[in-house]
Protein backbone atom coordinates (compact mmCIF):
# COMPACT_ATOMS: atom_id res chain seq x y z
CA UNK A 1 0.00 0.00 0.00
CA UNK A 2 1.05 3.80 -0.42
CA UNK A 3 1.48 5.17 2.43
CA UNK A 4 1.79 9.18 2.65
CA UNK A 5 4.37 10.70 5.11
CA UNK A 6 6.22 6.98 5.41
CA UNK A 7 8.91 6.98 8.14
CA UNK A 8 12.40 6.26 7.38
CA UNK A 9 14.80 4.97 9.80
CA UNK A 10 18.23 6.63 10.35
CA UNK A 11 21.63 5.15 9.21
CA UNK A 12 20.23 2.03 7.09
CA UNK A 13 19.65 1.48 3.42
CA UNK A 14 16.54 1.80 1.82
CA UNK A 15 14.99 1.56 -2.05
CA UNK A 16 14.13 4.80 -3.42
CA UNK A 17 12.64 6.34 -6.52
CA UNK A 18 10.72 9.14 -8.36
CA UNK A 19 7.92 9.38 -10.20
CA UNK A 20 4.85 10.67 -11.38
CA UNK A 21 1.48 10.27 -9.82
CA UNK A 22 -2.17 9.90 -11.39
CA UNK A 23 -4.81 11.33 -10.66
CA UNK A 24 -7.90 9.61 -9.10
CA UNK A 25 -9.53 9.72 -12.89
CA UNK A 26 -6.57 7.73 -14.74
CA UNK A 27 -6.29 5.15 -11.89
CA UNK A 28 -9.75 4.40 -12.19
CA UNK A 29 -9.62 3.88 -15.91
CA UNK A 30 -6.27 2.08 -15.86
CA UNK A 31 -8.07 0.17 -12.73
CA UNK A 32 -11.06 -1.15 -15.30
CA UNK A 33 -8.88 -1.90 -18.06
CA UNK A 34 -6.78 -4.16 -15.69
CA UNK A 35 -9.95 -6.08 -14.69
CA UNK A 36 -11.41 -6.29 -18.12
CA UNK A 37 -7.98 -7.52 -19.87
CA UNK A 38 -6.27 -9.44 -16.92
CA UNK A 39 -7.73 -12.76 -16.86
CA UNK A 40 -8.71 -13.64 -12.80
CA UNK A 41 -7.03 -16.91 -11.60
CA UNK A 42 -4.08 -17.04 -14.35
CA UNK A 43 -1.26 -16.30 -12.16
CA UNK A 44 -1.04 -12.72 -12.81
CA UNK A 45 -0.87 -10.11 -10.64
CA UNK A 46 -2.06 -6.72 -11.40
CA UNK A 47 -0.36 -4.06 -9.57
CA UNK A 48 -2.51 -2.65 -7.10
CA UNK A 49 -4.75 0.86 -8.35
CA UNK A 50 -2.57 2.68 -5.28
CA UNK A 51 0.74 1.26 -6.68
CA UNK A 52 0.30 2.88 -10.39
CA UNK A 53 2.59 5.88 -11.25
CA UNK A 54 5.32 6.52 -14.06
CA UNK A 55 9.40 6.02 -12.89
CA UNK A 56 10.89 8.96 -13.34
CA UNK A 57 14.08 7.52 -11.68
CA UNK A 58 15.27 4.18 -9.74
CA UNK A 59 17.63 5.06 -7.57
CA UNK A 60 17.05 1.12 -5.66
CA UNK A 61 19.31 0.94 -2.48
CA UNK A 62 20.40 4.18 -0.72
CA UNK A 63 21.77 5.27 2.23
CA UNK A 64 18.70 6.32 4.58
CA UNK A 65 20.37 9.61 5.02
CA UNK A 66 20.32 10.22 1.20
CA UNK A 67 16.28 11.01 1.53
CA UNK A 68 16.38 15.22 2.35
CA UNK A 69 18.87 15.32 -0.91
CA UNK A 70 16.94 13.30 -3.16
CA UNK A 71 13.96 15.56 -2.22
CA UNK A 72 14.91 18.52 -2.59
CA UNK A 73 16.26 17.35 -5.81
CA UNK A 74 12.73 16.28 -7.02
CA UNK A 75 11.48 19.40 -5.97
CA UNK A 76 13.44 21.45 -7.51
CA UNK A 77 12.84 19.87 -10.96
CA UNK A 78 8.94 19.20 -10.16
CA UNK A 79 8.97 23.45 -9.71
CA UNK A 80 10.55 23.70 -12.70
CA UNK A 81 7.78 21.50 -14.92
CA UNK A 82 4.67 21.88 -16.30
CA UNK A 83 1.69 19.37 -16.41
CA UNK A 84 2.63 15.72 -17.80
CA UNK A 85 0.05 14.48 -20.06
CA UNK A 86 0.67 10.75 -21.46
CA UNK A 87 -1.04 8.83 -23.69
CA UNK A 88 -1.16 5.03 -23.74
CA UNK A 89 0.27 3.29 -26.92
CA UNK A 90 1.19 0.10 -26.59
CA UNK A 91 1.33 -3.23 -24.33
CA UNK A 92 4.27 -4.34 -23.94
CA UNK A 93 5.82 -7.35 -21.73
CA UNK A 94 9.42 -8.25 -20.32
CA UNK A 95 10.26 -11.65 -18.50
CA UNK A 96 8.41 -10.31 -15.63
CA UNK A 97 5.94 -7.46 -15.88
CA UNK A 98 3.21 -6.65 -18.59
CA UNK A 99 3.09 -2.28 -18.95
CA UNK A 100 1.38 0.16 -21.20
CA UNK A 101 4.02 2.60 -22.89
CA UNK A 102 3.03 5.90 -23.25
CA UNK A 103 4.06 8.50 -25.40
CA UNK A 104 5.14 12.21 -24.11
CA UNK A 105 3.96 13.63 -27.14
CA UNK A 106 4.94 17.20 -25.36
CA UNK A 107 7.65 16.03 -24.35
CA UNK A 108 7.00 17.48 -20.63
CA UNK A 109 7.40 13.85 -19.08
CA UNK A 110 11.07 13.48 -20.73
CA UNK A 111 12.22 16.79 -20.16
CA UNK A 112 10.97 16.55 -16.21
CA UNK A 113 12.53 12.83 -16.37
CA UNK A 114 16.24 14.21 -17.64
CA UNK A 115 15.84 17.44 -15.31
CA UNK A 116 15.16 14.90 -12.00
CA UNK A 117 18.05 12.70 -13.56
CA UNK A 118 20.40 15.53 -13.66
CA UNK A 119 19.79 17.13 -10.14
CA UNK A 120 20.35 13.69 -8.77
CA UNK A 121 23.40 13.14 -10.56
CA UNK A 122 24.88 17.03 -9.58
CA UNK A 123 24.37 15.79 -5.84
CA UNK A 124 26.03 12.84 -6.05
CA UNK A 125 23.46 10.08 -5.52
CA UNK A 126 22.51 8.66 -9.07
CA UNK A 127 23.57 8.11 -12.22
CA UNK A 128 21.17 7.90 -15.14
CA UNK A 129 20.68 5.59 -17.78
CA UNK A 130 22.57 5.58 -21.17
CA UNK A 131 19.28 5.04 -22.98
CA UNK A 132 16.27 8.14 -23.11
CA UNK A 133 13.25 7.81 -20.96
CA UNK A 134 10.23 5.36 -21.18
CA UNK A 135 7.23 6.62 -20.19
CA UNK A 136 5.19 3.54 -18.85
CA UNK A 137 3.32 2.04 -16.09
CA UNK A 138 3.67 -1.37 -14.99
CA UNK A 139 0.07 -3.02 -14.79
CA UNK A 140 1.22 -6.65 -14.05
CA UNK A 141 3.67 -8.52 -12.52
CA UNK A 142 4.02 -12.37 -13.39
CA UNK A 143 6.54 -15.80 -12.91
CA UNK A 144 6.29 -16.35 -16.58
CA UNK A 145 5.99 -14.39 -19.80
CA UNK A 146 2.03 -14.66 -20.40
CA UNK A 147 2.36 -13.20 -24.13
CA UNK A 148 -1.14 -11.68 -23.20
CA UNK A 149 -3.33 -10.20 -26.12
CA UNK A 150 -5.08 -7.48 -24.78
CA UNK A 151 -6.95 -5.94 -27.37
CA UNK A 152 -7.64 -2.09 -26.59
CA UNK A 153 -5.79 0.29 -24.67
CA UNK A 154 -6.76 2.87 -21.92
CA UNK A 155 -8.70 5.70 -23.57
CA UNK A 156 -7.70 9.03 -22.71
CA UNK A 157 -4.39 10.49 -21.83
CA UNK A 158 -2.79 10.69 -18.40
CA UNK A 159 -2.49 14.01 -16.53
CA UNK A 160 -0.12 14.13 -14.37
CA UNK A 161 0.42 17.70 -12.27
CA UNK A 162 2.14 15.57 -9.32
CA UNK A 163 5.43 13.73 -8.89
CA UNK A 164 6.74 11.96 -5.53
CA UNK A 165 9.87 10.29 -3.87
CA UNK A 166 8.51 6.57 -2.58
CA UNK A 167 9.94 4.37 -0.82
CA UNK A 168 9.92 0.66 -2.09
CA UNK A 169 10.17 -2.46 0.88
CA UNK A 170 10.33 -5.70 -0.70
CA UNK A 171 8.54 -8.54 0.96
CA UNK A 172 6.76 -12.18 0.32
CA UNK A 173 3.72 -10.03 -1.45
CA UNK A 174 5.72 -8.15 -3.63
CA UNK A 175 6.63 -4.75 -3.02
CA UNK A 176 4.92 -2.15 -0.93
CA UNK A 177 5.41 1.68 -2.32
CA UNK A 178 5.55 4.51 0.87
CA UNK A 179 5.28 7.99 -0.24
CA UNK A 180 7.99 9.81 1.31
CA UNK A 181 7.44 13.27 -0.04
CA UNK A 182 4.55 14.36 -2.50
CA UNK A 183 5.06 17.77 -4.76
CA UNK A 184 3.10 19.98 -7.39
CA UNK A 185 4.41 19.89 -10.77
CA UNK A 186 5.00 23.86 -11.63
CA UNK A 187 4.62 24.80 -7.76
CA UNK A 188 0.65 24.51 -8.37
């Protein structure tokens, strides 16, 4: 579950990233799709309607103290963006999760993507990809490639005027995403 305002605990290591956040409209739509195009009782696992958001950056295991940095970082680049507006194009599956690329037809998404990617690297705590940004949100996790069909996409695009810094814990139910620090895109 997201939790807002998650604790962290001094001096140990914890899994970080950023990312953009949907509003309550695009989860429910992306929620419907899941149900109408995930067959029940197959083995998949649709990520939870909570869990749904667009990476803007993995940082995975960092120093606990790293969290105030990494903030202000997204901050500063979430102050400096406008709204994100995605559109879903395409299914598309790797050995273990099934996710709907989007395109940035803007260009908003990438440009707040390289800006969070840059601030990070500048204080010292990531280093980004070689390869651009793919705007996408994972809608299934699974043990083995299903090669689902699913027909249609979501309609609409994706608005996103929100980004956050979450937390990720890994446990026997896959992983649990704790908002650390939620901010306005544009300092709306």
């Amino acid at each position: 579950m997201v939790r807002h305002g998650g604790t962290v605990e001094e001096g140990g290591r914890i899994r970080l990233f950023c990312a953009l956040q949907f509003p309550d409209d695009a989860l429910d739509e992306l929620g419907a799709w899941q149900r109408a195009r995930l067959p029940p009782g197959s083995g998949l696992r649709p990520v939870p309607r909570e869990h749904l958001h667009a990476t803007l950056a993995f940082l995975g295991g960092r120093p606990a103290g790293d969290v105030p940095v990494v903030a202000a970082a997204l901050r500063g680049a979430a102050a400096a963006a406008g709204v994100v507006e995605l559109h879903p194009a395409r299914y598309r599956e790797t050995r273990s999760v099934g996710m709907i690329v989007c395109d940035d037809r803007s260009g908003a998404g990438a440009a707040l993507a390289d800006d969070v990617g840059e601030r990070l690297e500048q204080a010292g705590v990531y280093r980004r990809e070689p390869r651009p940004w793919l705007p996408h949100v994972t809608v299934v996790r699974f043990r083995r490639q299903p090669r689902l069909d699913v027909g249609s996409l979501p309609e609409g695009n994706i608005r996103s005027v929100r980004c956050a810094l979450y937390r990720s814990s890994l446990g026997p139910a896959g992983a649990r995403y704790d908002v650390l620090e939620s901010v306005a895109l544009g300092g709306r």
